[in-house]
Protein backbone atom coordinates (compact mmCIF):
# COMPACT_ATOMS: atom_id res chain seq x y z
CA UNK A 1 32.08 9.11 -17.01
CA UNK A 2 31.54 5.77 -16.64
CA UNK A 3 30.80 2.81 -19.41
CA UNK A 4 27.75 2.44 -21.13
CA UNK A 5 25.80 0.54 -23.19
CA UNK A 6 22.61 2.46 -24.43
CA UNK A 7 19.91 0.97 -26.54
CA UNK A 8 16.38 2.38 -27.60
CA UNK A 9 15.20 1.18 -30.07
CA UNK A 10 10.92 2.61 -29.49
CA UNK A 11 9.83 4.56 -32.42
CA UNK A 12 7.87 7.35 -30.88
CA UNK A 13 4.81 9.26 -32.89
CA UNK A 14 4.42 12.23 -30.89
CA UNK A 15 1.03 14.79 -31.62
CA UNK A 16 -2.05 15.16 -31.86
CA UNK A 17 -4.35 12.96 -34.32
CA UNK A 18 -1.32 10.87 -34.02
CA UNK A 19 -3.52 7.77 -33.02
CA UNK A 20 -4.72 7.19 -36.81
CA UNK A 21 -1.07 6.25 -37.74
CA UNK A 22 -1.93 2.98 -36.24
CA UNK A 23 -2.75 0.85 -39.60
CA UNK A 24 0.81 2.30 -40.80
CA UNK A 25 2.61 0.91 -37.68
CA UNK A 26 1.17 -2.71 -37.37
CA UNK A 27 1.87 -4.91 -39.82
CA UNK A 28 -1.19 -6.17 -41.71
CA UNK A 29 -3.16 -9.47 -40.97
CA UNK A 30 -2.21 -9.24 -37.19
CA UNK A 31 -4.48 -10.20 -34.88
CA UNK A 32 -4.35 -8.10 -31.81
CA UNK A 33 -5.17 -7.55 -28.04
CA UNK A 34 -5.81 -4.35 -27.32
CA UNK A 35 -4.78 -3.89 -23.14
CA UNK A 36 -6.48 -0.88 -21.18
CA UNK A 37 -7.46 -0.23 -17.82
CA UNK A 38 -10.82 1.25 -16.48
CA UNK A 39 -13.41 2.70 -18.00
CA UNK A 40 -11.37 6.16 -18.52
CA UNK A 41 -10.05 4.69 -22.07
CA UNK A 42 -13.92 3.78 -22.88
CA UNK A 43 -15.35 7.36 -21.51
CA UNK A 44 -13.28 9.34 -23.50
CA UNK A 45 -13.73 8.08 -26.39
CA UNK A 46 -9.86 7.15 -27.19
CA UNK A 47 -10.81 3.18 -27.21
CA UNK A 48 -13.26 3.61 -29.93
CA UNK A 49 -10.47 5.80 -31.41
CA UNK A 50 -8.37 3.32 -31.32
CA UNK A 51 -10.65 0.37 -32.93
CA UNK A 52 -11.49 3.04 -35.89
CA UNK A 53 -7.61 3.18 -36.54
CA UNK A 54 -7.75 -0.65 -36.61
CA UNK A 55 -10.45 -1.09 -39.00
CA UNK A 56 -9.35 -4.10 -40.99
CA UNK A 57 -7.69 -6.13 -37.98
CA UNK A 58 -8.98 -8.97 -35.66
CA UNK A 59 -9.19 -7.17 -32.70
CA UNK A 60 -10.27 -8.53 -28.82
CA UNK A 61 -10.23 -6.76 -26.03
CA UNK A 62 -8.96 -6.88 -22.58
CA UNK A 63 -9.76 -4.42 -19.98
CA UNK A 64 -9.22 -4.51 -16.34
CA UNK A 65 -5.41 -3.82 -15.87
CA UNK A 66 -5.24 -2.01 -12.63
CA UNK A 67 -3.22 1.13 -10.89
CA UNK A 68 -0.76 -1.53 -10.24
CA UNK A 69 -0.65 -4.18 -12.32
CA UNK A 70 -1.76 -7.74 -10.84
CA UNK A 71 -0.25 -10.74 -11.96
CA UNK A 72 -3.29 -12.88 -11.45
CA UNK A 73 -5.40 -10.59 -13.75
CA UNK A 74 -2.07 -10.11 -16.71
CA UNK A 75 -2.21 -13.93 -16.43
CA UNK A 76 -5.81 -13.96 -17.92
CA UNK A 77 -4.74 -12.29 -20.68
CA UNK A 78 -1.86 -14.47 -21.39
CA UNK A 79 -4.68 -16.84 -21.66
CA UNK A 80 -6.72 -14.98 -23.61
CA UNK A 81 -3.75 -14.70 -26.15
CA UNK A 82 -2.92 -18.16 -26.31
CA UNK A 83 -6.59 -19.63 -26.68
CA UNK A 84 -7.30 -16.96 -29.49
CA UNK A 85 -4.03 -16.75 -31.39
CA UNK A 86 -2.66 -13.70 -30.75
CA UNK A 87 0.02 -12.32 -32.11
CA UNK A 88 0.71 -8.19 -31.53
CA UNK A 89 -0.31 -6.54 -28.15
CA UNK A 90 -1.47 -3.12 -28.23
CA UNK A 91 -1.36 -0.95 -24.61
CA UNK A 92 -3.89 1.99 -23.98
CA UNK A 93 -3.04 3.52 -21.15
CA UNK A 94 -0.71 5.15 -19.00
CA UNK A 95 2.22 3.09 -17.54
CA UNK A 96 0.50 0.78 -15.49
CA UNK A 97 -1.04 -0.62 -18.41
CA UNK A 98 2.14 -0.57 -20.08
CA UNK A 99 3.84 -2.43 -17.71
CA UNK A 100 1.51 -5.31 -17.23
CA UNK A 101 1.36 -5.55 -21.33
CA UNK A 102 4.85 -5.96 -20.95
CA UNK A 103 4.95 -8.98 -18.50
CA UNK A 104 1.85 -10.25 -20.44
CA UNK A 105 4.29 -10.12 -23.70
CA UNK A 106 7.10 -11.76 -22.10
CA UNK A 107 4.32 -14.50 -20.19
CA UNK A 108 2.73 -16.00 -23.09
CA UNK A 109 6.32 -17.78 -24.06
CA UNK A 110 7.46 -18.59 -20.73
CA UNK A 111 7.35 -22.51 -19.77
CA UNK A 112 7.58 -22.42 -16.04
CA UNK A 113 6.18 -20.25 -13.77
CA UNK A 114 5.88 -16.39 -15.27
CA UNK A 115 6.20 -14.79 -11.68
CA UNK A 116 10.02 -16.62 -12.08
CA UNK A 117 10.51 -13.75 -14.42
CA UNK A 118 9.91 -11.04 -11.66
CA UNK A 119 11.69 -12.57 -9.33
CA UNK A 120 15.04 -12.66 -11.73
CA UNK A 121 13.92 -9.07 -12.21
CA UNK A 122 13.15 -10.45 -15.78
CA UNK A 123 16.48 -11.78 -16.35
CA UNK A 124 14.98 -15.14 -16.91
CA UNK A 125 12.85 -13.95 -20.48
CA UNK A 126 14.28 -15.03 -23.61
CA UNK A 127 11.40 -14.30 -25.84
CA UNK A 128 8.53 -11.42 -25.85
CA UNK A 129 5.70 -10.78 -27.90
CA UNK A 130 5.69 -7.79 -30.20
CA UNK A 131 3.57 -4.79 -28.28
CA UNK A 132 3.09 -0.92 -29.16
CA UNK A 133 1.47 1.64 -26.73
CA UNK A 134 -0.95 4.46 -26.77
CA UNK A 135 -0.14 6.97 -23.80
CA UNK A 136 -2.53 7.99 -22.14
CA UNK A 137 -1.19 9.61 -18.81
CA UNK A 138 2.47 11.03 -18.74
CA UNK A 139 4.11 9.26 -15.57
CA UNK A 140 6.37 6.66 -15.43
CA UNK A 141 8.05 6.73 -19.59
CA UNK A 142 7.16 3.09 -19.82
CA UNK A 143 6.25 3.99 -23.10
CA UNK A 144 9.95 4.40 -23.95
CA UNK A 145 12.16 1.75 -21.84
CA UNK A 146 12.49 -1.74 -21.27
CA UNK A 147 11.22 -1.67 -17.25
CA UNK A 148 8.02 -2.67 -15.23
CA UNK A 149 6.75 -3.47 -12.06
CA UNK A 150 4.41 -5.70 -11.18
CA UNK A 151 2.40 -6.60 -8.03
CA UNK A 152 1.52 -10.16 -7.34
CA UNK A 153 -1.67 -9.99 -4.25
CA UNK A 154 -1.34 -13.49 -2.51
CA UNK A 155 1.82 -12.15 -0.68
CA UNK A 156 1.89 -8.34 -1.40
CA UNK A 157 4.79 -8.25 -3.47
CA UNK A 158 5.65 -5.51 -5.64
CA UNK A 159 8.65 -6.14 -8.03
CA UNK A 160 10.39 -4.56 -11.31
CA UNK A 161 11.54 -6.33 -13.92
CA UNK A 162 13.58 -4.87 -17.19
CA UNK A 163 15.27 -7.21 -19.92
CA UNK A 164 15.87 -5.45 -23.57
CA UNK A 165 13.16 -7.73 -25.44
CA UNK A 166 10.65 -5.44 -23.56
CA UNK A 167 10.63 -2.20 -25.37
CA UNK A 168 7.77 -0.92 -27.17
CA UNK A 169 7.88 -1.16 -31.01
CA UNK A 170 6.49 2.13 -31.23
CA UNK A 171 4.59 4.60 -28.86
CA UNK A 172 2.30 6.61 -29.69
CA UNK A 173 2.08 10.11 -28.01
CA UNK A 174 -0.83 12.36 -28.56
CA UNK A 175 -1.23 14.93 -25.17
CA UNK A 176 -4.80 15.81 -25.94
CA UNK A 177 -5.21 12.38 -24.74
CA UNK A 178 -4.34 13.92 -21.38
CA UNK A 179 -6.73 16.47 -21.46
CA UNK A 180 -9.21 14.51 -19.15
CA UNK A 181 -7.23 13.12 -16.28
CA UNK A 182 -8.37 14.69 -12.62
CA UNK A 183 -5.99 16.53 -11.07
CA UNK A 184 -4.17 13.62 -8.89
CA UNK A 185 -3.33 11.90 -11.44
CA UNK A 186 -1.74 14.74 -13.75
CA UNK A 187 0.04 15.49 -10.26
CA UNK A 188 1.53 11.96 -9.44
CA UNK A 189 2.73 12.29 -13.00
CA UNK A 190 4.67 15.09 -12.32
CA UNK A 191 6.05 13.69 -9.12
CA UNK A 192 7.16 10.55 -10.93
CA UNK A 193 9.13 12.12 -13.61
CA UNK A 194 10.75 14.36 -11.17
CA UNK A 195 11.83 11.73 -8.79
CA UNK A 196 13.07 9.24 -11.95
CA UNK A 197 15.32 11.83 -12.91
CA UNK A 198 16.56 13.00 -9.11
CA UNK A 199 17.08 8.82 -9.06
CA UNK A 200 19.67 9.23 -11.93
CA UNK A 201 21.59 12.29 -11.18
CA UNK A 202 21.46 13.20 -7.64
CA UNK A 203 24.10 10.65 -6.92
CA UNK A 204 27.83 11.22 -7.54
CA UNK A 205 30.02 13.27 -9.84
CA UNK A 206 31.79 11.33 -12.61
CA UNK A 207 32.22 13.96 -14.99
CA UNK A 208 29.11 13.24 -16.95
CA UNK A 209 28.39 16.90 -17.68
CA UNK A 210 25.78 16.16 -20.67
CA UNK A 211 23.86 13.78 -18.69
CA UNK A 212 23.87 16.42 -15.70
CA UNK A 213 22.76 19.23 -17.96
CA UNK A 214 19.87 17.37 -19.34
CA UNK A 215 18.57 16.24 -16.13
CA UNK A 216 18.31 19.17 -15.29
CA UNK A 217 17.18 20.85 -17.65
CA UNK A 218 14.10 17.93 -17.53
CA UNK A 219 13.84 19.06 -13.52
CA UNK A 220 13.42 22.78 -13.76
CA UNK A 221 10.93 22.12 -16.66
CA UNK A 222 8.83 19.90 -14.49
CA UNK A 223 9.45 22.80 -11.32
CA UNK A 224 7.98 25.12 -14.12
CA UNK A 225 4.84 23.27 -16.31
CA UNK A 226 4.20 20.99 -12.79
CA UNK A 227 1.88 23.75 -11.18
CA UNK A 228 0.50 25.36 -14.30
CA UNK A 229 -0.34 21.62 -16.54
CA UNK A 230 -2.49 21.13 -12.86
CA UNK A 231 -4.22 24.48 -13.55
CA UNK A 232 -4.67 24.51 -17.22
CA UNK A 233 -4.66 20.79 -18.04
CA UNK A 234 -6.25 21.63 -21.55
CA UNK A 235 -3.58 23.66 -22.23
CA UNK A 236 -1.33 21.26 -25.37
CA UNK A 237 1.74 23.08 -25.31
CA UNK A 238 1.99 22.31 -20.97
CA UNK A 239 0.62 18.24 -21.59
CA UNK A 240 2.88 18.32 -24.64
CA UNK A 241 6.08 19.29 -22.64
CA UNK A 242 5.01 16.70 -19.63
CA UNK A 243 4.43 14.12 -21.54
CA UNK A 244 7.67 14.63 -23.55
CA UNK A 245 9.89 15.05 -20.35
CA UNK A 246 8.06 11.83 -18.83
CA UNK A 247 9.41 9.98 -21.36
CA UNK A 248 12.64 11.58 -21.38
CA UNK A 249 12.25 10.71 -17.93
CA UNK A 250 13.35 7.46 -18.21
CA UNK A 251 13.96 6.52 -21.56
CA UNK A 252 17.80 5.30 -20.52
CA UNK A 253 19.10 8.87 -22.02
CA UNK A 254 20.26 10.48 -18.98
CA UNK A 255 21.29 7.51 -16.71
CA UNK A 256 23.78 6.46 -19.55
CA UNK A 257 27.29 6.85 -18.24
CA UNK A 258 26.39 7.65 -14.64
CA UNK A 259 25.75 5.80 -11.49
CA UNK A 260 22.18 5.63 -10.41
CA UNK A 261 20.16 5.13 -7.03
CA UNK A 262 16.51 3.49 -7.02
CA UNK A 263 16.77 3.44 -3.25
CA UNK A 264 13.26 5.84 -2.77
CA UNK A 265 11.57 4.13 -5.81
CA UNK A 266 12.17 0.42 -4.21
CA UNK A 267 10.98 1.44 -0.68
CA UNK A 268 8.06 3.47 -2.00
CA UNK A 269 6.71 0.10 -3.94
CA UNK A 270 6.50 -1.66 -0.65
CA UNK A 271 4.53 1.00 1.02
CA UNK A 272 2.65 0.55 -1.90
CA UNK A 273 2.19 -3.30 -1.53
CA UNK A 274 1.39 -3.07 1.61
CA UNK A 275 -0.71 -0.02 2.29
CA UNK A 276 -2.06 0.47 -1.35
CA UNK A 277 -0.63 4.14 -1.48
CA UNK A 278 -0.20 5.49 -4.96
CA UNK A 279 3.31 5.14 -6.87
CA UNK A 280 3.74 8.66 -6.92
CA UNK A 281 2.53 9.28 -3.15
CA UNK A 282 5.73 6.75 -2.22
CA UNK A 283 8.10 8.57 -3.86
CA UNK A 284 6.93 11.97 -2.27
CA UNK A 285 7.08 10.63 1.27
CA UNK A 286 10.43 8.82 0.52
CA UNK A 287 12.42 10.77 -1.11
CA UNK A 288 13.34 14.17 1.01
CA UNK A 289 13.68 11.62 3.90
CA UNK A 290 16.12 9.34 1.77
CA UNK A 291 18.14 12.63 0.80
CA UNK A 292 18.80 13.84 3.83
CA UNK A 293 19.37 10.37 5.44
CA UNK A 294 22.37 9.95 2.92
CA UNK A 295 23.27 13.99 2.57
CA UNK A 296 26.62 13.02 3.53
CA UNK A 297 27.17 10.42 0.38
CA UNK A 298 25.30 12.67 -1.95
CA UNK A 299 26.88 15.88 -0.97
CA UNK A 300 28.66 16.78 -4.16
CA UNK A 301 25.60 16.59 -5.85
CA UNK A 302 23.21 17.96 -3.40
CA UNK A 303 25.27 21.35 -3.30
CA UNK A 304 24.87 21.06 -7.28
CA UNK A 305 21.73 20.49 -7.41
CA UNK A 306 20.91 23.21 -5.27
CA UNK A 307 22.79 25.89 -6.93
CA UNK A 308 21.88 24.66 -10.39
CA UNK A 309 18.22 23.54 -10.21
CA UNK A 310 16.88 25.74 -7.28
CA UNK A 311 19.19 28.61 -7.71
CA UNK A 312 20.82 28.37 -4.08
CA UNK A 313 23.34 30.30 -3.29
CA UNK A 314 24.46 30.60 0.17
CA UNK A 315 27.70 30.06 1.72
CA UNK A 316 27.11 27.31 4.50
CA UNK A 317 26.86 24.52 2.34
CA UNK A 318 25.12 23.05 5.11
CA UNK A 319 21.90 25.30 5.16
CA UNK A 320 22.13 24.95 1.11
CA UNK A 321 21.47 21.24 1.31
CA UNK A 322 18.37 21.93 3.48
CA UNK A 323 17.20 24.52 1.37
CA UNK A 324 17.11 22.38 -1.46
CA UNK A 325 15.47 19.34 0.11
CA UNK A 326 12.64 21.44 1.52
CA UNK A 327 12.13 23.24 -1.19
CA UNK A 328 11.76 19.58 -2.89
CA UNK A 329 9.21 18.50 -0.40
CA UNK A 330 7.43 22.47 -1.25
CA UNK A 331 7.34 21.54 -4.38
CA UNK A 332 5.44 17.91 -4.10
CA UNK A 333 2.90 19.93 -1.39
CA UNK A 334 2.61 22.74 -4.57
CA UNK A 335 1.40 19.58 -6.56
CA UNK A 336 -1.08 18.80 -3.92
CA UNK A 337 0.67 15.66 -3.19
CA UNK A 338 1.12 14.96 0.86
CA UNK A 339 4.46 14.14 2.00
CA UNK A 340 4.45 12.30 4.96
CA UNK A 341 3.49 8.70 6.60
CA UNK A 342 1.34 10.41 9.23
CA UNK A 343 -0.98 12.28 6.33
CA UNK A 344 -2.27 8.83 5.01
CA UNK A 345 -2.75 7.78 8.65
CA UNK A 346 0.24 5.76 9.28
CA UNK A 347 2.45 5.81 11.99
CA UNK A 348 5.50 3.74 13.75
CA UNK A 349 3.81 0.77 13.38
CA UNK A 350 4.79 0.26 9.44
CA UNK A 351 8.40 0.26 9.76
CA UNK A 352 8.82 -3.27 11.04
CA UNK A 353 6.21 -4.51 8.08
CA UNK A 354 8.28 -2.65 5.43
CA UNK A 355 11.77 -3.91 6.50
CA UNK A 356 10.36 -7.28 6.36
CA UNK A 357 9.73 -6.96 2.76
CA UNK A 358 12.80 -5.34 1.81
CA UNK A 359 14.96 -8.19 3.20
CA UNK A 360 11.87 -10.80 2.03
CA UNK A 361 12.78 -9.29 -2.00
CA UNK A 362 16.66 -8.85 -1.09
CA UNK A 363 16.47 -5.14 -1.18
CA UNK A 364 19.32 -5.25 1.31
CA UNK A 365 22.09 -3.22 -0.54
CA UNK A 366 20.04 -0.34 -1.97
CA UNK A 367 21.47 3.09 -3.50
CA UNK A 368 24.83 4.01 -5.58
CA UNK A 369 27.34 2.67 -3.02
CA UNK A 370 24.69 -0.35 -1.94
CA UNK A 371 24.83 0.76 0.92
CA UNK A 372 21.01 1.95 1.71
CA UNK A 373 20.64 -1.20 4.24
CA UNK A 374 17.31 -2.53 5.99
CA UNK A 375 18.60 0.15 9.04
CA UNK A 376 19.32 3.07 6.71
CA UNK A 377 15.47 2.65 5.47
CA UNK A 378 14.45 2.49 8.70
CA UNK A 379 15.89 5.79 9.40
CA UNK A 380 14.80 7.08 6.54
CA UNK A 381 10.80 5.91 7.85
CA UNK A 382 11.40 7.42 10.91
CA UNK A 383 12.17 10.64 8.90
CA UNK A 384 9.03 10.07 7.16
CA UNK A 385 6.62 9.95 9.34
């Protein structure tokens, strides 16, 4: 096992009715932005839920945070904050909104330019408002770590950032909250969670058998609720589970001690950038092609995961590794998420547009051994389409 240094400090209030423990988590007299996206939050009724909790505060509002957060609308609420006086950030959303509240956090004490931050990967922020969350959509476990990403528009550039003055103070966790999302979005979710965890463990073997065990454990429950949270999203025991293993997801938990990839996640947000696919529609196009584009470095693992998470047990190792990468691609199509270039009308054409922003954001040494290289994506596009 390799060294670690793990750190979490996110106080998580998990249930339902969970929202009204909001006057006990802020302290009093703060004056507070409340962060949310479309009109989902409004429609609901889990703003207004919100703003009851908060009876007693100076609240404002900003609204507006998009799918992937811009930094030319976060920097209007850095604005917004500094004009006004702010001084506590509260999210309401799923992790998009998280994200951008956590730029927005880290913005409103930054002296040069904030987009220096993303491009230091947030290395450069030495200060960060205080900010709690309200999860609305189980996805990306923003809600519990120290990452974002954010999308700048006047060059298409998609970028995470992670520093450890980022967490949440608190999230709070209620999966009725969940009960309303259409179907896509409940299945990107799933996609998301599965794919953060396959980033963690599907590497190489360094003896980390906890970390192993619990991802995948967190990977057969997705295989399991995925299908049936799409069917019966009212069902609280399925959202509670997802939202629970999103969070797990990527709360820092299983990638402690063990080497981790990212390869598929920073490809996928420059098909995003570019052609304004979904997060979760990246990963699902990427990721079977990345696997069996490095099946060689990965093949420890691969024959592990296959015998452990899809139950494969065949004697040419060979035909087990392409059982289990199909039956990873069946189970993104099971979510009714497509996975390839050609089913969101793309084609050969995006390959040279995408290598040009890996090497533009020095994505040049992706993947556990950094060796995922401008070429290796390219075959892995090519696999893709």
């Amino acid at each position: 096992m390799l060294n670690f240094d793990f750190y979490n400090p996110t106080n998580i209030i998990f249930g339902k009715g969970q929202i009204s423990e909001l006057g006990r988590l802020i302290e009093k007299n703060s004056r507070i932005l409340i962060t949310y996206g479309g009109k989902s939050a409004q429609s609901t009724g889990t703003l207004q839920e919100v703003k009851d909790a908060l009876s007693g505060y100076e609240v404002h509002l900003f609204g507006g945070i998009e799918p992937n957060p811009r930094f030319e609308t976060l920097m209007k609420a850095v604005a917004l904050i500094k004009s006004e006086k702010l001084d506590f950030i509260l999210a309401v959303g799923g992790g998009s909104v998280i994200d951008g509240t956590k730029f927005i956090a880290a913005a409103v004490y930054c002296e040069g330019d904030p987009w220096d931050m993303v491009l230091s990967f947030g290395q450069g922020i030495t200060k960060a408002m205080p900010y709690g969350a309200v999860l609305t959509l189980p996805a990306t476990g923003s809600e519990m770590n120290n990452g974002g990403v954010i999308t700048r528009d006047s060059d298409k550039t998609k970028l995470p950032m992670m520093n450890r003055l980022l967490y949440p103070r608190f999230s709070v966790l209620d999966p009725t909250k969940s009960y309303t999302l259409p179907t896509k979005q409940i299945a990107n979710g799933v996609v998301d969670a599965y794919v953060h965890v396959i980033e963690q463990y599907l590497t190489y073997p360094v003896n980390g058998h906890l970390q192993d065990r619990f991802s995948e454990s967190l990977l057969q429950t997705l295989i399991e609720i995925g299908p049936q949270v799409i069917e019966n999203p009212q069902d609280y025991d399925l959202q509670a589970n997802l939202m629970w293993c999103a969070s797990l997801a990527l709360n820092g938990l299983i990638g402690a001690g063990v080497p981790q990839d990212w390869a598929t996640h920073m490809l996928g947000h420059e098909i995003t950038a570019l052609y304004n696919l979904d997060h979760a529609e990246t990963l699902a196009v990427v990721l079977p092609s990345m696997l069996q584009q490095n099946r060689t470095s990965k093949r420890e693992k691969l024959l592990q995961y296959a015998r452990r998470v899809w139950n494969i047990e065949i004697a040419d190792e060979e035909k087990a590794i392409d059982e289990a990468i199909e039956k990873t691609r069946s189970f993104f199509i099971s979510l009714g998420v497509k996975t390839r270039l050609n089913e969101y009308q793309l084609g050969p054409e995006v390959i040279e547009p995408l290598l040009a922003q890996l090497k533009a954001h020095r994505m040049t040494q992706l993947g556990e051994h950094n060796d995922v290289t401008p070429e290796v994506c390219r075959e892995v596009l090519q696999l893709s389409l």
